[in-house]
Protein backbone atom coordinates (compact mmCIF):
# COMPACT_ATOMS: atom_id res chain seq x y z
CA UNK A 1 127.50 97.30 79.66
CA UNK A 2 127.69 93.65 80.17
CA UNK A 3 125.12 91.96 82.06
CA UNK A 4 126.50 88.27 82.07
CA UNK A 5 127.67 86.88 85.33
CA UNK A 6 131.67 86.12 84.47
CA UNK A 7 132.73 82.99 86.30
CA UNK A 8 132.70 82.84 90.50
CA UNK A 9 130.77 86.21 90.07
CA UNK A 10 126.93 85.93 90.79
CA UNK A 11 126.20 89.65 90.92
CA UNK A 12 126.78 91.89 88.14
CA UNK A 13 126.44 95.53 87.68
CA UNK A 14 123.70 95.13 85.79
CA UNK A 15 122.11 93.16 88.39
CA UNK A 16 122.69 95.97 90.80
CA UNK A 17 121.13 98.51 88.20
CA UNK A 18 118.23 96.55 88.17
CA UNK A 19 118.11 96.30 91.86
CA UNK A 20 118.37 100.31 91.82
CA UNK A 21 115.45 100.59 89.01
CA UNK A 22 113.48 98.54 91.20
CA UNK A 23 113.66 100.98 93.87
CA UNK A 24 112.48 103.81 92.23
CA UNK A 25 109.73 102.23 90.59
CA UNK A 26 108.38 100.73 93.43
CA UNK A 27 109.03 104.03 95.33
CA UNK A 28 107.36 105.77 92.94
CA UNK A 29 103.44 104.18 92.72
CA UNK A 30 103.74 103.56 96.93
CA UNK A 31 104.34 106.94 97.21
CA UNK A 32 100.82 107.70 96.65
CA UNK A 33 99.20 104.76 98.12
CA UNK A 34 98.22 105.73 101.76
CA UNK A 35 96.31 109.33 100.23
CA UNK A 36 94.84 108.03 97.19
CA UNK A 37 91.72 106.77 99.77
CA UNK A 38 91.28 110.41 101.32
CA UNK A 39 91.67 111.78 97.82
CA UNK A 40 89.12 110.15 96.15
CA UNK A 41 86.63 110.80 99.21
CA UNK A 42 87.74 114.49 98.91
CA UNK A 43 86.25 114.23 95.10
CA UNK A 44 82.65 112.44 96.67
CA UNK A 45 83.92 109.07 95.55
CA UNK A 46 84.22 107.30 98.66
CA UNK A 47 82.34 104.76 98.33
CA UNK A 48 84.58 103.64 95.53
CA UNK A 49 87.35 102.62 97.60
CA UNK A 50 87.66 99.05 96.45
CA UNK A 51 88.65 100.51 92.67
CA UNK A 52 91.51 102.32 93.89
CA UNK A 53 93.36 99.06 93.79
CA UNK A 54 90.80 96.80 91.73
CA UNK A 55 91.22 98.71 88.50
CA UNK A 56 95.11 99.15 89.14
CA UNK A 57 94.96 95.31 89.01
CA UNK A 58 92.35 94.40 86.21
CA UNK A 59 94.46 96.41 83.58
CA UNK A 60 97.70 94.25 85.17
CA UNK A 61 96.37 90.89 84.83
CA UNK A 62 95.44 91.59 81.40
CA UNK A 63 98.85 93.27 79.95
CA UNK A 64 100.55 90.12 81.74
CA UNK A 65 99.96 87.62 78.41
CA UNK A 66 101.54 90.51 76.72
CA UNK A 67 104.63 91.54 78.31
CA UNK A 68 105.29 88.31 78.78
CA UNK A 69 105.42 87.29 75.19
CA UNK A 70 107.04 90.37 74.58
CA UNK A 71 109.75 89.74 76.90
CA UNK A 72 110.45 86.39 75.35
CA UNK A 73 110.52 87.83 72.17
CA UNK A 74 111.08 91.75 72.25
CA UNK A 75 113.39 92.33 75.16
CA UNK A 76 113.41 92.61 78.60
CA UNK A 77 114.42 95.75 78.86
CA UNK A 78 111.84 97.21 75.90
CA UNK A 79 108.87 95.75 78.39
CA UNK A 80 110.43 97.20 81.60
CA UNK A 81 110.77 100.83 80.32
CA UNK A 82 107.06 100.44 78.56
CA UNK A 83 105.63 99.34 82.53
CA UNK A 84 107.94 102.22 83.68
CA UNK A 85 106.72 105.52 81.19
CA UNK A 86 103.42 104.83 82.00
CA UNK A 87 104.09 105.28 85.70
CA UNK A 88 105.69 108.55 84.68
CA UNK A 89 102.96 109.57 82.35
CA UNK A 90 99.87 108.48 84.99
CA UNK A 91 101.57 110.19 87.96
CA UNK A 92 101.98 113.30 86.15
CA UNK A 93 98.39 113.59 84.78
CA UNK A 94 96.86 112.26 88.55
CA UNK A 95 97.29 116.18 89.32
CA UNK A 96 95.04 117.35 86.30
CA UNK A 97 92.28 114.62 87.41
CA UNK A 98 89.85 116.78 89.56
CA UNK A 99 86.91 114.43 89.25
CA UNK A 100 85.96 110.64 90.10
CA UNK A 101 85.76 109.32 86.90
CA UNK A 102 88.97 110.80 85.25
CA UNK A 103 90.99 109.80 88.83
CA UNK A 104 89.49 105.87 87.98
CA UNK A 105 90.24 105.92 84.88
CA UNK A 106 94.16 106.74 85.13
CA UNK A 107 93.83 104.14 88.10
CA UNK A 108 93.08 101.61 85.41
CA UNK A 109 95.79 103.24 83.09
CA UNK A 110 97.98 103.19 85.84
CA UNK A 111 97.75 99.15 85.92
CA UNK A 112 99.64 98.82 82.90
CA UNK A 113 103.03 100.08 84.35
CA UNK A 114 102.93 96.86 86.89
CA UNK A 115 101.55 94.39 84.20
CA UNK A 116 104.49 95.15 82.34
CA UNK A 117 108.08 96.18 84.52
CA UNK A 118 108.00 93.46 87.18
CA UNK A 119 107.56 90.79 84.15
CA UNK A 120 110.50 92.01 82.69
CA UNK A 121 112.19 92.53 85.86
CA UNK A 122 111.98 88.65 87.07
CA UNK A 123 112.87 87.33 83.33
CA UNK A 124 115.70 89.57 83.33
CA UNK A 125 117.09 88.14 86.56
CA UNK A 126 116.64 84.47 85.77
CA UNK A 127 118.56 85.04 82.81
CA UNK A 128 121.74 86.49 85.06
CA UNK A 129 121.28 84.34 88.17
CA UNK A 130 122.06 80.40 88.54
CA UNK A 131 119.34 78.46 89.74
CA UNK A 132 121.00 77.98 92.96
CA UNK A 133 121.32 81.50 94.02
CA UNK A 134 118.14 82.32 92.80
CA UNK A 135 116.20 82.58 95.87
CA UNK A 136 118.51 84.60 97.54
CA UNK A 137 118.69 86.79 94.24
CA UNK A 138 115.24 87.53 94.38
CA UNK A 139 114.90 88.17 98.02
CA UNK A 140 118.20 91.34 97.66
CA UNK A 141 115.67 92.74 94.34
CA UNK A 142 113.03 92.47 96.73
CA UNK A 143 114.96 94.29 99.42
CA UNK A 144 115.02 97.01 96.62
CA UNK A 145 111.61 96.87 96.24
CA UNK A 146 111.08 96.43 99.82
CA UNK A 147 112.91 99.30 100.45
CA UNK A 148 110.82 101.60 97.64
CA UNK A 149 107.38 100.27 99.43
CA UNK A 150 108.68 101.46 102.69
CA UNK A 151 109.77 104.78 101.65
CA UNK A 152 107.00 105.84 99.68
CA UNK A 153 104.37 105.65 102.65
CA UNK A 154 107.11 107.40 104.73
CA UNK A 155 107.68 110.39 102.12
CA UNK A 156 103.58 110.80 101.43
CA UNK A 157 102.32 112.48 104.65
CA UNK A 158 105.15 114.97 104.87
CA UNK A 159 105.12 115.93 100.95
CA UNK A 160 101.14 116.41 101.37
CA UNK A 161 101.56 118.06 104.34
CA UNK A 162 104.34 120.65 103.72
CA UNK A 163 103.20 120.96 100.15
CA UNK A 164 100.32 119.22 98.38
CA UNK A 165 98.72 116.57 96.86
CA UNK A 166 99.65 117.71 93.57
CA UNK A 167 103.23 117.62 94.38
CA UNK A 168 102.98 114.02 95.61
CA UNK A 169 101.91 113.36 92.28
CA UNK A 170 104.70 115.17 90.24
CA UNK A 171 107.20 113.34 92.92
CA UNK A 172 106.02 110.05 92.31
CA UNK A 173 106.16 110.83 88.34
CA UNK A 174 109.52 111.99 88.16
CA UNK A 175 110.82 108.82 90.37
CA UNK A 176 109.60 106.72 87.26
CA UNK A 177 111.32 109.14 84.98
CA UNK A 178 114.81 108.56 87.07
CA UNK A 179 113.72 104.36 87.00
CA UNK A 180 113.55 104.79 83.10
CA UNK A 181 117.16 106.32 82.58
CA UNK A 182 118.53 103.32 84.88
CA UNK A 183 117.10 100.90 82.98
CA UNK A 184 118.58 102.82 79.87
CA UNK A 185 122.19 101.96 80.75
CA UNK A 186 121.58 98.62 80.92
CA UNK A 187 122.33 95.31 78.21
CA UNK A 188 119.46 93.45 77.58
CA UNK A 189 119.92 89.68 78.24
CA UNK A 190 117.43 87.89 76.25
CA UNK A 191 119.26 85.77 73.38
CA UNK A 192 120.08 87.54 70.27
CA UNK A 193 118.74 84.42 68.36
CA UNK A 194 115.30 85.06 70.35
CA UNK A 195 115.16 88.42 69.68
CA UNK A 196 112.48 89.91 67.61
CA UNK A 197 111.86 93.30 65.75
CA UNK A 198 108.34 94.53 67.29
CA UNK A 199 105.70 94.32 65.09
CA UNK A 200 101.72 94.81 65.66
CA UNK A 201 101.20 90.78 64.95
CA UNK A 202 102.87 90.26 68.41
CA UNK A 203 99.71 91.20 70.03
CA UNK A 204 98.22 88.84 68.61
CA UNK A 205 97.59 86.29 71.63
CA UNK A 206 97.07 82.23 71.67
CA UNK A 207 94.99 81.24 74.67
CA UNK A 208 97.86 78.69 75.05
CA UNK A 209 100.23 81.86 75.09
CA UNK A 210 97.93 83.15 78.49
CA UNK A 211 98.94 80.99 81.05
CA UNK A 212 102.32 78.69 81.33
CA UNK A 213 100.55 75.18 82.46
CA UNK A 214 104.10 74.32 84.22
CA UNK A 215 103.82 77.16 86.46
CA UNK A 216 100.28 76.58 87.95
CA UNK A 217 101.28 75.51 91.35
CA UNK A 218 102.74 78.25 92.69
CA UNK A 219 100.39 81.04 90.51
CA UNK A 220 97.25 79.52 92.33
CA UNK A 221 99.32 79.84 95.47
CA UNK A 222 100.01 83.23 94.78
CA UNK A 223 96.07 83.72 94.16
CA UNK A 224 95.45 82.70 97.47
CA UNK A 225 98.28 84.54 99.28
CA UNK A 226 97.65 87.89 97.90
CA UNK A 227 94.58 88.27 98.57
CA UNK A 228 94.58 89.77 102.06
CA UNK A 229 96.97 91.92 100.36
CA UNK A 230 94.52 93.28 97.79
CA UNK A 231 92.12 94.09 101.00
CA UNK A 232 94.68 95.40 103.61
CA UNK A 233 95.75 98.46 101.28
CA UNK A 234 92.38 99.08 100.63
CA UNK A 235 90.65 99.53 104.56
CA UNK A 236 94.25 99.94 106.23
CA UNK A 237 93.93 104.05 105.45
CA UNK A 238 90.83 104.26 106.78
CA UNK A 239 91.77 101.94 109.81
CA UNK A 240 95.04 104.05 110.41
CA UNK A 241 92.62 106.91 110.76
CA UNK A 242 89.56 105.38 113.42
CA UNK A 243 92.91 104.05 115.52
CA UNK A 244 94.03 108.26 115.64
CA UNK A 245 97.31 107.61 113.16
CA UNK A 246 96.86 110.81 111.09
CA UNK A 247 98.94 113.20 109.38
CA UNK A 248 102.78 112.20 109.61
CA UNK A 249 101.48 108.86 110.75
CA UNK A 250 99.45 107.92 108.76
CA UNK A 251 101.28 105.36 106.40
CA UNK A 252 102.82 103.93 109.71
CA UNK A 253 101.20 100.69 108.54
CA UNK A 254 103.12 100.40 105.28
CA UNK A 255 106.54 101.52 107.11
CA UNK A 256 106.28 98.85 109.69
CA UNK A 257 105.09 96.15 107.11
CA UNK A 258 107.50 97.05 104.45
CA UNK A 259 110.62 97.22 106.87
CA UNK A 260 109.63 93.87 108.49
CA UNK A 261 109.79 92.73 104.92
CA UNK A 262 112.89 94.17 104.13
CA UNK A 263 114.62 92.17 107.48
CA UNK A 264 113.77 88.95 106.91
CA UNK A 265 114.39 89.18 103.14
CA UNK A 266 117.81 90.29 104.40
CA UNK A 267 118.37 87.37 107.00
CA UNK A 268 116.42 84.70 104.94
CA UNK A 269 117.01 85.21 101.36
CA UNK A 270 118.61 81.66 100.62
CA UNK A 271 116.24 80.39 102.92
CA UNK A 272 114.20 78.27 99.97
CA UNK A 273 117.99 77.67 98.33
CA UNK A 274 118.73 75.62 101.15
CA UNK A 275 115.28 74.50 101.95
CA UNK A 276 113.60 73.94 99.39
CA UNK A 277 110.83 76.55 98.53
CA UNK A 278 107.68 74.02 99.27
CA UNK A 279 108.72 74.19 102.98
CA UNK A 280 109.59 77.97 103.21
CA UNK A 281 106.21 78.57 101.63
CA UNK A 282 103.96 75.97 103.95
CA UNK A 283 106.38 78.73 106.69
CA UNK A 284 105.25 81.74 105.36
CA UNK A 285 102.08 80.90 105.28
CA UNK A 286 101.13 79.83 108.32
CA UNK A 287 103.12 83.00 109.52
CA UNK A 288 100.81 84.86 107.20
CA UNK A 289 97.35 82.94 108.51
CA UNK A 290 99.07 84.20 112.08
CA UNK A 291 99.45 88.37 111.18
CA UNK A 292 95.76 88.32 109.66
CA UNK A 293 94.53 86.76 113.48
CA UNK A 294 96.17 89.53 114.86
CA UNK A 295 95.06 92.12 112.35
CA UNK A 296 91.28 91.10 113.34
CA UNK A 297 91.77 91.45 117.21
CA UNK A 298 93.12 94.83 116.66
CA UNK A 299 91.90 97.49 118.76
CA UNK A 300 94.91 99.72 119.27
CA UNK A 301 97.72 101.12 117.24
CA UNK A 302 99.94 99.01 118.88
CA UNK A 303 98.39 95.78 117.94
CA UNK A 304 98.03 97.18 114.77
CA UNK A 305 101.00 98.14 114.19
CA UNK A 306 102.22 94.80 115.34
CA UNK A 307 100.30 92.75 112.52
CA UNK A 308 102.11 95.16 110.12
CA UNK A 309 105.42 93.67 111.54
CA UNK A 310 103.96 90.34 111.49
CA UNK A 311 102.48 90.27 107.84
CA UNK A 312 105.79 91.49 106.24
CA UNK A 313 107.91 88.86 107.91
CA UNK A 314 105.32 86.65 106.22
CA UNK A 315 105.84 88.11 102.85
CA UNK A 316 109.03 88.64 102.89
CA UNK A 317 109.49 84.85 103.34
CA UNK A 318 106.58 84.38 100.49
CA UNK A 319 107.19 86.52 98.25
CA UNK A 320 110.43 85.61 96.57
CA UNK A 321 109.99 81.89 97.05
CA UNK A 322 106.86 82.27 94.79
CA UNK A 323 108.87 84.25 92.29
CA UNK A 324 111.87 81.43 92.77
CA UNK A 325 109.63 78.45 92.07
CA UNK A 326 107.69 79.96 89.52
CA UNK A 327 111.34 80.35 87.32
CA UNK A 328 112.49 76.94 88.21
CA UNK A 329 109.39 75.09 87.26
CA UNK A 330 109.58 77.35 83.98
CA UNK A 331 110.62 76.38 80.34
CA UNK A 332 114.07 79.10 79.35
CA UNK A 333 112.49 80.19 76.60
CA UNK A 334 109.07 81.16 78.23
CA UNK A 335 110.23 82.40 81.13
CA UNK A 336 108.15 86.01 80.06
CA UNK A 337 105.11 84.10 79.99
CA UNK A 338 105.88 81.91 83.06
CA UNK A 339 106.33 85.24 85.16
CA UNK A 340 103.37 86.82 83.37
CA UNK A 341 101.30 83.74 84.67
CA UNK A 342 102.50 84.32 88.04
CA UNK A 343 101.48 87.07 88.14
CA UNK A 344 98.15 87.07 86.31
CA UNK A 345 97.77 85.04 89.69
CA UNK A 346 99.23 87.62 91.80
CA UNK A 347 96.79 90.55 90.39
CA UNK A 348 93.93 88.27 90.39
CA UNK A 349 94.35 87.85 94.00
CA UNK A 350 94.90 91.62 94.72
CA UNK A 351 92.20 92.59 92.93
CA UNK A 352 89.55 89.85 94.27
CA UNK A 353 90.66 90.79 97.76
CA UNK A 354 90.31 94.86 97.13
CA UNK A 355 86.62 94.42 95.61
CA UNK A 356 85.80 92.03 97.82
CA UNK A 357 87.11 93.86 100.97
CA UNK A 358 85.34 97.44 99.69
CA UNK A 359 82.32 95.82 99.58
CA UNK A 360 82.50 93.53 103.08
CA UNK A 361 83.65 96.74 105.02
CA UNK A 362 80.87 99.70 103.31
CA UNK A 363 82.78 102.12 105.23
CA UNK A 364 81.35 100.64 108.79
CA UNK A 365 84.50 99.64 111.07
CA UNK A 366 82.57 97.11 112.52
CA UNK A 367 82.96 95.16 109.49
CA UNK A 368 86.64 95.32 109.29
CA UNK A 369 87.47 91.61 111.51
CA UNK A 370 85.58 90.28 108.46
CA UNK A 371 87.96 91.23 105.84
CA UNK A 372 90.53 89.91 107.56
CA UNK A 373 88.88 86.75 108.32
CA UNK A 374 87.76 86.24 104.84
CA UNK A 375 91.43 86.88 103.61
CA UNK A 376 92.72 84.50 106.36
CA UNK A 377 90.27 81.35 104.81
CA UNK A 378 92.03 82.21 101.62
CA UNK A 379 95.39 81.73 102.88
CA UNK A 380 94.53 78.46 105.03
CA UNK A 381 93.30 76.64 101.66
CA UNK A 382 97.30 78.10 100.21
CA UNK A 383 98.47 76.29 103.39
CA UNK A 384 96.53 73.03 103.04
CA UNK A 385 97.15 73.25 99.44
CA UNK A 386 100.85 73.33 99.95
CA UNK A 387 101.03 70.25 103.01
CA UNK A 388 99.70 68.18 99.71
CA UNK A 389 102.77 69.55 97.59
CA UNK A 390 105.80 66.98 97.40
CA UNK A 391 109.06 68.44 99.30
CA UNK A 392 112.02 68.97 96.33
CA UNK A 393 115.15 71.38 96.94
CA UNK A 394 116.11 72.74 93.09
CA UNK A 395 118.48 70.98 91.26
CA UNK A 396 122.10 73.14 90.23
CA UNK A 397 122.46 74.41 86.99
C-alpha cells in the first residue's frame, strides 16, 4: 500500500491508517489511567503514587536515543509495532500483578511502548506531509490521539464497574493488539537507501546520537510545558474523589480535558502554518499558565472541571506546534533522533512533574494549590523563554 502523497493530494491512506493506529494506542494505555491510583492503594502502595507515571516515563526517555536511531535506520514502522507489542504484552500481564513491586515494575516495562511508537509515529508523518501542512497534519493525528485519551477515561469506570479491574486490563491489551495489525498494512516510508538490516551493533549509542542539538529549543520548551502534565495525572484521581466525582465519574477530568483538546485541534490545526509556531506557542502558553490558576482555586467540581476545559485548549494549541517545530528545525535524515529528543524532553518533564507532585501533595489535599503552582512557575519560564525566541513562519518545501 502506497504511502506517498501523489501530487495535489496531502492525505494518504496510509496517513489515515496511522491516524487510526494512533487511536487505539492511545486508547489503549488511557484506558487504565484514572484506576491505576486506587489500584495500587488497594495493594498498600499508596504512597507510591508519583511512580505510577514516573517509572512509565524514566524507561521512555531512555528508549528515545534508540527508537530514534532505529527509525532512521530500521524503519518506522519496525519501531512503531516494537512501542505497540509491549503495550499488548504489559496490559495483559497488569492482571497477574497482585503485588506492589511486580505492578511497578511492568509500570517501568510499560514505558517502553511510548519511548518507542510516538517516535516512529511523528518520523513517519514528516516523511508524508509537506512542511506547509505540517501543523495542521499533526494537529488531525492528534485529534486521533485526542480522541483515544478521551475515550479511555470514559470506558474505565464502566468496564471496572460492570466487570473488573482485570478486564480493564485485558481491554486495554487487546486495543494494542488491534493498533499492531493497522500498522501491519501499512508501507514504510523511510528511504530504501537508508534502510538498514537490524543488527545488535545498532544499540550501540554515541552521546552525539542522544540528543539532536538543532532541536533544543522547542525540547526544553516541551520540558517546561509538560510538566504540570506529569503532576495533574498523578493527584487529579485523588482530587476527582475529595470533590465527590466517583464511580462513572470519575475520569470526568480526562473527558473534559481531552475533548477540549480535541476542539481546538479541530478549529486550529493550521494555526502555527499560518502563524508561525513561535507565536502559537507564546498563545498556548499563557493559556496554559491561565488553566493551572484556575486548577489551584478549585474548590468545586465545576471549577474543576472547568480547568480541565481550559488546560486542553492549551494543549491542544501546544502540543502539535512543539511536534511541528521540532521536524522543521530537524536534519531529513535524523528526523528519528530529532523526535526522540523531543521527546526525551517531553518524558523528562512528565516524569519531574509526577515525582515532584507525589511528593509536594503526601496524600494531604491541602497541599494540592502547590502542585499546581509549582507546575505554573515552570510554564511561565516556557513563556518568558519563548517572548526571547525570534518570530519565523516555515519556509515551503
Amino acid at each position: 500500500m502506497s504511502t506517498a502523497a501523489s501530487p495535489g493530494k496531502v492525505y494518504t491512506t496510509g496517513f489515515w491508517l496511522m491516524c487510526l493506529s494512533s487511536f487505539l494506542f492511545f486508547l489503549s494505555f488511557n484506558l487504565l489511567i484514572p484506576e491505576l491510583p486506587a489500584h495500587l492503594t488497594r495493594m498498600g502502595g499508596g504512597e507510591y503514587k508519583g511512580y505510577i507515571i514516573a517509572l512509565f516515563t524514566v524507561t521512555a526517555a531512555i528508549s528515545r536515543p534508540f527508537s530514534g536511531k532505529l527509525a532512521d535506520t530500521v524503519g518506522r514502522i519496525p519501531v512503531m509495532v516494537i512501542g505497540t507489542l509491549v503495550c499488548f504484552v504489559c496490559g495483559f500481564l497488569y492482571a497477574w500483578a497482585t503485588t506492589v513491586a511486580s505492578f511497578l515494575t511492568l509500570r517501568l516495562l510499560h514505558g517502553f511502548s511510548t519511548g518507542f511508537k510516538p517516535t516512529g509515529t511523528a518520523a513517519f508523518i514528516a516523511d508524508i506531509i509537506p512542511v506547509e501542512r505540517r501543523g495542521e497534519a499533526m494537529g488531525l493525528l492528534g485529534v486521533c490521539g485526542t480522541l483515544g485519551m478521551a475515550v479511555g477515561p470514559a470506558l474505565c469506570g464502566p468496564i471496572t464497574e460492570y466487570f473488573s479491574i482485570n478486564t480493564l486490563f485485558y481491554v486495554s491489551s487487546g486495543l494494542a493488539l488491534l493498533s499492531v495489525l493497522v500498522q501491519g498494512t501499512m508501507t514504510e516510508t523511510l528511504a530504501q537507501a537508508q534502510r538498514q538490516k537490524f543488527h545488535w551493533g545498532l544499540l550501540r549509542i554515541e552521546w552525539n546520537e542522544v540528543l539532536e542539538p538543532r532541536v533544543l529549543r522547542p525540547a526544553l520548551v516541551t520540558l517546561l510545558c509538560l510538566f504540570p502534565y506529569g503532576a495533574i495525572i498523578t493527584i487529579v484521581p485523588d482530587q476527582s474523589e475529595l470533590l465527590g466525582l466517583t464511580g462513572l465519574t470519575k475520569g470526568s477530568f480526562f473527558i473534559c480535558y481531552t475533548v477540549s483538546t480535541l476542539v481546538v485541534r479541530l478549529v486550529a490545526g493550521r494555526a502555527s502554518d499560518v502563524y508561525g509556531r513561535v507565536p502559537v506557542l507564546r498563545l498556548s502558553t499563557l493559556a496554559l499558565v491561565l488553566a493551572l490558576a484556575v486548577l489551584t482555586l478549585a474548590r468545586t467540581p465545576l471549577v474543576f472541571l472547568g480547568g480541565a476545559l481550559l488546560f486542553g485548549l492549551a494543549s491542544g494549541l501546544n502540543s502539535p506546534t512543539l511536534y511541528a517545530w521540532t521536524v522543521d528545525l530537524s536534519h531529513p535524515e535524523h528526523r528519528g533522533r530529532a523526535v526522540g529528543t523531543m521527546y526525551i524532553a517531553l518524558e523528562v518533564g512528565i516524569m519531574f512533574g509526577a515525582l515532584l507532585a507525589g511528593w509536594v501533595y503526601s496524600n494531604d489535599a491541602a497541599r494540592l494549590p502547590w502542585v499546581y503552582a509549582l507546575s505554573a512557575a515552570c510554564v511561565l519560564v516556557a513563556l518568558v523563554y519563548l517572548y526571547r525566541q525570534p518570530v519565523q513562519r516555515p519556509a515551503a518545501s
